[in-house]
PDB file of N, CA and C in Angstrom:
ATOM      1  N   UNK A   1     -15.927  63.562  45.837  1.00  0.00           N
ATOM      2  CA  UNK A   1     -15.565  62.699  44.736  1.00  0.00           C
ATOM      3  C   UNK A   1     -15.473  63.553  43.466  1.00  0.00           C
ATOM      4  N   UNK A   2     -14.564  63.445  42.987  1.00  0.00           N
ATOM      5  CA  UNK A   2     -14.003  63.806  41.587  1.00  0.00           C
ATOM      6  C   UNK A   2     -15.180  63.735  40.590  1.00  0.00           C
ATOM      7  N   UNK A   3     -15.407  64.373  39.721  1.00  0.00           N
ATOM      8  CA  UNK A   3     -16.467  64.074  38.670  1.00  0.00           C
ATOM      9  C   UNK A   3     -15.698  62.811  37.776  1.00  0.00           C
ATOM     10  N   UNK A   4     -14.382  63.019  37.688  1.00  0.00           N
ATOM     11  CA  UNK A   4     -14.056  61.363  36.510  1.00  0.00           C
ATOM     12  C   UNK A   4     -14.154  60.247  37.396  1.00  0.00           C
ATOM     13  N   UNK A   5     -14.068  60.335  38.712  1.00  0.00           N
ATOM     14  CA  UNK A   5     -14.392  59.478  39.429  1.00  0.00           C
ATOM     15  C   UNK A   5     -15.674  58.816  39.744  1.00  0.00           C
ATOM     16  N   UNK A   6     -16.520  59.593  39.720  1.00  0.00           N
ATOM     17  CA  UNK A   6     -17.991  59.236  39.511  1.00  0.00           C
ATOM     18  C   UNK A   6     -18.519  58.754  38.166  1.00  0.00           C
ATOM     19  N   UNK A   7     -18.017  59.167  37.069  1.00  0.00           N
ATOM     20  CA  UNK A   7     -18.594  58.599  35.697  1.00  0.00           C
ATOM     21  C   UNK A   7     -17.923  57.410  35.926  1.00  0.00           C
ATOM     22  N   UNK A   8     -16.374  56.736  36.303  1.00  0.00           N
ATOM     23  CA  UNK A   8     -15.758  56.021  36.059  1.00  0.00           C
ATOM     24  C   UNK A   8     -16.652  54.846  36.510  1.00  0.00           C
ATOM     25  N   UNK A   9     -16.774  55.007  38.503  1.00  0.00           N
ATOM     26  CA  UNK A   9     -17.776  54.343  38.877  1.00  0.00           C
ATOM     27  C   UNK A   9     -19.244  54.090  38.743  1.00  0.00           C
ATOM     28  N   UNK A  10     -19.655  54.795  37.581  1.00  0.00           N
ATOM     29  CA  UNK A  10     -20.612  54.772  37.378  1.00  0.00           C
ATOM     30  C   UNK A  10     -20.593  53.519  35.603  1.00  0.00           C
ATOM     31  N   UNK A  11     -19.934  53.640  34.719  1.00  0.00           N
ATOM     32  CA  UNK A  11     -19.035  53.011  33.644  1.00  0.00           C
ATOM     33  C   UNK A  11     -19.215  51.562  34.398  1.00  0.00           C
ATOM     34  N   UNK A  12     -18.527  51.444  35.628  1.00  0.00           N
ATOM     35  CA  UNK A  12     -18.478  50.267  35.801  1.00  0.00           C
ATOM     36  C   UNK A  12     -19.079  49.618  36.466  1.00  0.00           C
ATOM     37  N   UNK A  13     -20.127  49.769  36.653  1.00  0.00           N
ATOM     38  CA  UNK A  13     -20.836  49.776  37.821  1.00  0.00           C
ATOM     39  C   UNK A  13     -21.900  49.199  36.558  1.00  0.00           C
ATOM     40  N   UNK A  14     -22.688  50.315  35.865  1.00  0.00           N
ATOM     41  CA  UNK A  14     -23.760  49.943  34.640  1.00  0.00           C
ATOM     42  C   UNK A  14     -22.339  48.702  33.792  1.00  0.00           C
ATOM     43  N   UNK A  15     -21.731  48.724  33.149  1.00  0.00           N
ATOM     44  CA  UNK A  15     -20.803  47.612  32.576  1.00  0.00           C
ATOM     45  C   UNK A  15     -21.141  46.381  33.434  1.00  0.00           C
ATOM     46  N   UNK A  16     -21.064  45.720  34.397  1.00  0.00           N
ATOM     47  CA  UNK A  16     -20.620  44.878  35.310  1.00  0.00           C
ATOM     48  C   UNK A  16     -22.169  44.130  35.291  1.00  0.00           C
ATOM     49  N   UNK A  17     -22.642  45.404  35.552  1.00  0.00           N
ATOM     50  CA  UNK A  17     -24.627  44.393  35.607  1.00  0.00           C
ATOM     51  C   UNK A  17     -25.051  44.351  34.666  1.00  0.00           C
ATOM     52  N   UNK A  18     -24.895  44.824  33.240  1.00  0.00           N
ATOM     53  CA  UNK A  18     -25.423  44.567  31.600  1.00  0.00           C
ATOM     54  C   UNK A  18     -24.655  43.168  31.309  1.00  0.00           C
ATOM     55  N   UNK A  19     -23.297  42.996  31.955  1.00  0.00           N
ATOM     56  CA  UNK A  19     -22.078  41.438  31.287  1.00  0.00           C
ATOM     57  C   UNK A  19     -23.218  40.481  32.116  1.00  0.00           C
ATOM     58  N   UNK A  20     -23.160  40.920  33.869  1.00  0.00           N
ATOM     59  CA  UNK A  20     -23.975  39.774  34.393  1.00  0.00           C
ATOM     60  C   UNK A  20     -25.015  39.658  34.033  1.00  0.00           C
ATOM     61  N   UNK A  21     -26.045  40.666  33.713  1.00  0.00           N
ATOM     62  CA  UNK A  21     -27.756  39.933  33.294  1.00  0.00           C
ATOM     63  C   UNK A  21     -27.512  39.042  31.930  1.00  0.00           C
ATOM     64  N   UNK A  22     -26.875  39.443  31.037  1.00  0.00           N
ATOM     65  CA  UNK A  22     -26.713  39.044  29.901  1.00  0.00           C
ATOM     66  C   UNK A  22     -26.888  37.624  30.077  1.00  0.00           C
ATOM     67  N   UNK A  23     -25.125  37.344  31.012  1.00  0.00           N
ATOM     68  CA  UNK A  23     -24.992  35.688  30.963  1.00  0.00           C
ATOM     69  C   UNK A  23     -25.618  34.977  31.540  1.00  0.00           C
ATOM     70  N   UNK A  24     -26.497  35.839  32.894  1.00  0.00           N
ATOM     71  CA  UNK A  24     -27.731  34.981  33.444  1.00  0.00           C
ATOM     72  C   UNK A  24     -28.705  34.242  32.266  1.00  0.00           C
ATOM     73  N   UNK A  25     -29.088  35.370  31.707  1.00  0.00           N
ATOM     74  CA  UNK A  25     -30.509  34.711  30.397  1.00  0.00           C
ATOM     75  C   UNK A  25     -29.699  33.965  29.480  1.00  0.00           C
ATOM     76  N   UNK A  26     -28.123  33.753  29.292  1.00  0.00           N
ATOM     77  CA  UNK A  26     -27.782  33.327  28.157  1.00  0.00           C
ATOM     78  C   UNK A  26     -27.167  31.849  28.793  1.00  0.00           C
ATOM     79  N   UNK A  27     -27.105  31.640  29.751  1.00  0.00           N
ATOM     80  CA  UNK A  27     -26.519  30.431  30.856  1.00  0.00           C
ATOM     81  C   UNK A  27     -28.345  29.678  31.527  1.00  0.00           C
ATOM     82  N   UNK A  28     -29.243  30.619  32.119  1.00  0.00           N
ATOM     83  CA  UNK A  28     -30.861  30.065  32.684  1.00  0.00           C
ATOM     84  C   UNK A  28     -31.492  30.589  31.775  1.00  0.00           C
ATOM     85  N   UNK A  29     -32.094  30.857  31.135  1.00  0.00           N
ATOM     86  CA  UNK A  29     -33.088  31.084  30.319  1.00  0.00           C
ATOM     87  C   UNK A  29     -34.061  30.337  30.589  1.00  0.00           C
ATOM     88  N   UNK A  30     -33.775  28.948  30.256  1.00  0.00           N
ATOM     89  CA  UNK A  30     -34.999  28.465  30.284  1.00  0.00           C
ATOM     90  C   UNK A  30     -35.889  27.827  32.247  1.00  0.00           C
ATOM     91  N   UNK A  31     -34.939  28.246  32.620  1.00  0.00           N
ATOM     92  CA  UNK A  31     -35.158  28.347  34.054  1.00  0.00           C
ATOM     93  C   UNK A  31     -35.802  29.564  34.477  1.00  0.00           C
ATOM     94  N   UNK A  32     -35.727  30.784  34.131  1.00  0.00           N
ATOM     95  CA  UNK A  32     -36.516  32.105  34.627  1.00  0.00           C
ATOM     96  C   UNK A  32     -37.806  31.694  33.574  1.00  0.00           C
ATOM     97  N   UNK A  33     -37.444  31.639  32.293  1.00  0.00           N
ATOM     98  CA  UNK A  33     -38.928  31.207  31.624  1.00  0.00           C
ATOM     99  C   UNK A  33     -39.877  30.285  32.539  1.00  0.00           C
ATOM    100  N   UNK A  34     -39.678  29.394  32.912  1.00  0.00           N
ATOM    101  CA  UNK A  34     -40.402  28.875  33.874  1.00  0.00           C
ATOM    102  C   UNK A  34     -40.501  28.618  35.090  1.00  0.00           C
ATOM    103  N   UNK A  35     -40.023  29.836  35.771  1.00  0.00           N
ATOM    104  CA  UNK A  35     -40.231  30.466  37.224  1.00  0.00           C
ATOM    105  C   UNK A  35     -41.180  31.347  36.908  1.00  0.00           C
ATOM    106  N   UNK A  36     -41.118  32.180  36.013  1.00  0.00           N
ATOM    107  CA  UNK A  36     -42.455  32.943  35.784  1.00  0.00           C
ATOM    108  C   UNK A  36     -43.024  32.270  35.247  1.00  0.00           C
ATOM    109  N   UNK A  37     -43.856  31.019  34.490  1.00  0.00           N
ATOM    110  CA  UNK A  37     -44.816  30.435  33.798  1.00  0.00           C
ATOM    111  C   UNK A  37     -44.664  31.144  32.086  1.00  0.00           C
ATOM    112  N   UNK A  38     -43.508  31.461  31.625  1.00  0.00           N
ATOM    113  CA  UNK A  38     -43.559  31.983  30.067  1.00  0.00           C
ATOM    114  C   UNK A  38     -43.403  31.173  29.146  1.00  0.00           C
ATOM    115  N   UNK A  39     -44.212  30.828  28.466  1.00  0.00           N
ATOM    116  CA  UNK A  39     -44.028  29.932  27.329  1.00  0.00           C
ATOM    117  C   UNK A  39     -42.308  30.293  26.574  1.00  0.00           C
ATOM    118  N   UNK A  40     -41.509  29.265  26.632  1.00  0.00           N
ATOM    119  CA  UNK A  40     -40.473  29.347  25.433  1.00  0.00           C
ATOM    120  C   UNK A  40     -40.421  30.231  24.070  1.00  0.00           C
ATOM    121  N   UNK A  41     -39.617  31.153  23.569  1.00  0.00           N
ATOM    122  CA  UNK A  41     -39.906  31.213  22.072  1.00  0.00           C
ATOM    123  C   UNK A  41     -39.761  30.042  21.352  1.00  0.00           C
ATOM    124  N   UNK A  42     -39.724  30.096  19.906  1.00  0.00           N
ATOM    125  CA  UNK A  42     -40.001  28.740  19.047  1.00  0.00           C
ATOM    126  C   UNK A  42     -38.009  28.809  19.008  1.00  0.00           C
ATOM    127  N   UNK A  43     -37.377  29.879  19.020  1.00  0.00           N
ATOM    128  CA  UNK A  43     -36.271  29.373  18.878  1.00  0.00           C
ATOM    129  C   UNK A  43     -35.348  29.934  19.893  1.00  0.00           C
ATOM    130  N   UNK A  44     -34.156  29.519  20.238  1.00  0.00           N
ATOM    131  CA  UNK A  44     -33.626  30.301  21.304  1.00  0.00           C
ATOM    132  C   UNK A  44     -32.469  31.105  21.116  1.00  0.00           C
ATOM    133  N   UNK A  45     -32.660  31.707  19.803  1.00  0.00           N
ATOM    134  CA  UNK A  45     -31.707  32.815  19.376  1.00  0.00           C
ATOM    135  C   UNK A  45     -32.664  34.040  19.949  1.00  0.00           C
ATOM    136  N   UNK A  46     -33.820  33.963  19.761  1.00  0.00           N
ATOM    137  CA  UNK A  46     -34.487  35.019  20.411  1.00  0.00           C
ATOM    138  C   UNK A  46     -34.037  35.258  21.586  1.00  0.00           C
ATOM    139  N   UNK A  47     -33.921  34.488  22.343  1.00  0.00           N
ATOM    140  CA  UNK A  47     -33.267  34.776  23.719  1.00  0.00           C
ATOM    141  C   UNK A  47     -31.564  35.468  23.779  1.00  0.00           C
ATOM    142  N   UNK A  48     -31.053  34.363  22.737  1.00  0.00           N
ATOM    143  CA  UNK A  48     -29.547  34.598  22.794  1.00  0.00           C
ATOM    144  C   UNK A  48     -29.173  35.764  22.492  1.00  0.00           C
ATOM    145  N   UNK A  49     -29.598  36.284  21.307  1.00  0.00           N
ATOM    146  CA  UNK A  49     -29.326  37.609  20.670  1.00  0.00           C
ATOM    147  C   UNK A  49     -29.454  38.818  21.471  1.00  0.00           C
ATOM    148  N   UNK A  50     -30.374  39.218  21.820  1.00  0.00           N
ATOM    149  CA  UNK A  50     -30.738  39.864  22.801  1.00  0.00           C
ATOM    150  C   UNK A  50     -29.469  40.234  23.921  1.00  0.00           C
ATOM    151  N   UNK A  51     -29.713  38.711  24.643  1.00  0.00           N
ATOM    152  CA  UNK A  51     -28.727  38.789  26.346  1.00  0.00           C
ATOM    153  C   UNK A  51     -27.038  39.023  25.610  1.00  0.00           C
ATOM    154  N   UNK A  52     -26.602  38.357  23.883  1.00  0.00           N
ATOM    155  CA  UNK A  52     -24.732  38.593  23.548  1.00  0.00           C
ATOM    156  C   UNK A  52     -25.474  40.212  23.638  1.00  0.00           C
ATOM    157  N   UNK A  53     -25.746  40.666  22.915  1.00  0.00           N
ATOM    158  CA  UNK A  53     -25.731  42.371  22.797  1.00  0.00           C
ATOM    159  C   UNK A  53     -25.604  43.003  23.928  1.00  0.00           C
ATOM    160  N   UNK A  54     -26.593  42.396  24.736  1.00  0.00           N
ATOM    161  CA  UNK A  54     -26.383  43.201  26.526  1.00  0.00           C
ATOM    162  C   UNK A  54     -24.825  42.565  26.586  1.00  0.00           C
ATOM    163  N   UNK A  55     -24.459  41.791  27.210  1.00  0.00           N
ATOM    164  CA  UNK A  55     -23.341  41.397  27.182  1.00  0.00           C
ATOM    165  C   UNK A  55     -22.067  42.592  26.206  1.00  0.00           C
ATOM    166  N   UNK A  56     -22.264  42.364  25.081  1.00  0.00           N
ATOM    167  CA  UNK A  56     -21.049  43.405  24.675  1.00  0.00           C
ATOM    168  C   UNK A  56     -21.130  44.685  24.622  1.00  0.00           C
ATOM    169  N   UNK A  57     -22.337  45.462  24.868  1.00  0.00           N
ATOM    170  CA  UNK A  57     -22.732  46.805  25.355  1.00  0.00           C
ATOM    171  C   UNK A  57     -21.945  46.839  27.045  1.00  0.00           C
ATOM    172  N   UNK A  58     -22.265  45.925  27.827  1.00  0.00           N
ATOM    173  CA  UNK A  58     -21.452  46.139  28.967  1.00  0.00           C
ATOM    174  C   UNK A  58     -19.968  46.045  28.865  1.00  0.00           C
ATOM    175  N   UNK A  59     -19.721  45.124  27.928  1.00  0.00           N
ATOM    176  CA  UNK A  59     -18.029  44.672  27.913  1.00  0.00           C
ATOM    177  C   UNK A  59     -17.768  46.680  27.339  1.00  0.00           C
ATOM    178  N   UNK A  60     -18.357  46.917  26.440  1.00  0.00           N
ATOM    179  CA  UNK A  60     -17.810  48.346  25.529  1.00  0.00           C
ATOM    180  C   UNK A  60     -17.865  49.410  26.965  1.00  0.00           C
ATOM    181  N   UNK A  61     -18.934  49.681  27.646  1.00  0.00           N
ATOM    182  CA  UNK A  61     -19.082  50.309  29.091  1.00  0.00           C
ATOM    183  C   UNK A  61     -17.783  49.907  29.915  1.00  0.00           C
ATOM    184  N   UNK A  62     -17.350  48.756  29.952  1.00  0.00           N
ATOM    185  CA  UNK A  62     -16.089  48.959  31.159  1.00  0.00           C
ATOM    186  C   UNK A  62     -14.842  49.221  30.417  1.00  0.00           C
ATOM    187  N   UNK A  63     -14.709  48.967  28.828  1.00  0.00           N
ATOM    188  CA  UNK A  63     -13.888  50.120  28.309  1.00  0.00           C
ATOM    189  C   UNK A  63     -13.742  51.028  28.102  1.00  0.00           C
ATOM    190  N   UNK A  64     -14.836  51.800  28.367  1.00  0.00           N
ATOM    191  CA  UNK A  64     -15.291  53.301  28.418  1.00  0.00           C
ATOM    192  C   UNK A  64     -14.451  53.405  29.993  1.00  0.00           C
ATOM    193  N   UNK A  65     -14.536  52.616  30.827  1.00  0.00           N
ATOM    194  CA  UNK A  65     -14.288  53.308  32.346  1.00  0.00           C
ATOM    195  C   UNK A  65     -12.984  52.734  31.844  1.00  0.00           C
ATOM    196  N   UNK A  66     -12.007  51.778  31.639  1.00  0.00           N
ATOM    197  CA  UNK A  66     -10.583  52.152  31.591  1.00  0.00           C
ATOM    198  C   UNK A  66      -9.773  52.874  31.081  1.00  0.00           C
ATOM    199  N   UNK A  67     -10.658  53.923  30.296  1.00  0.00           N
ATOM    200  CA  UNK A  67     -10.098  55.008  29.654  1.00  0.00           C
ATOM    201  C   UNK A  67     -11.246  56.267  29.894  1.00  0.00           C
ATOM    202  N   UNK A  68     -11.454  56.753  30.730  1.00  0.00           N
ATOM    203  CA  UNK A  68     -12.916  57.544  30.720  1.00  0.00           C
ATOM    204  C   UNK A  68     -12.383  58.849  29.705  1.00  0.00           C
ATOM    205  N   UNK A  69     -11.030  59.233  29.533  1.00  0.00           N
ATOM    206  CA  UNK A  69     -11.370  60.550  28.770  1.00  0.00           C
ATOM    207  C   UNK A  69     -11.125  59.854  27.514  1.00  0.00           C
TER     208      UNK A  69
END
């Protein structure tokens, strides 16, 4: 395997699971909060903020792999 081939798949690979965890906590949140027993924060931007950033750190990662150089 090619070395641009490996960063590429690698780009998209980390991209793909930062978009999905994101929208997991930003879609269940309050469903994993209480699968583990975690009290809620008082507001749920704490949550939100957090999982958009993961989210557009991955979206910026799979534009990194459609252009790797």
């Amino acid at each position: 395997m090619k070395q641009k081939d490996f960063y590429k798949l690698f780009f998209i690979t980390i991209g793909t699971y930062d978009v999905f965890l994101g929208g997991v906590f930003v879609l269940w949140y309050k469903n994993i909060y209480s699968y583990f027993k975690i009290a809620l924060p008082n507001h749920p931007g704490y949550i939100f903020v957090p999982a958009l950033f993961l989210m557009s750190a991955g979206i910026g990662e799979l534009l990194i792999a459609r252009n790797i150089l």
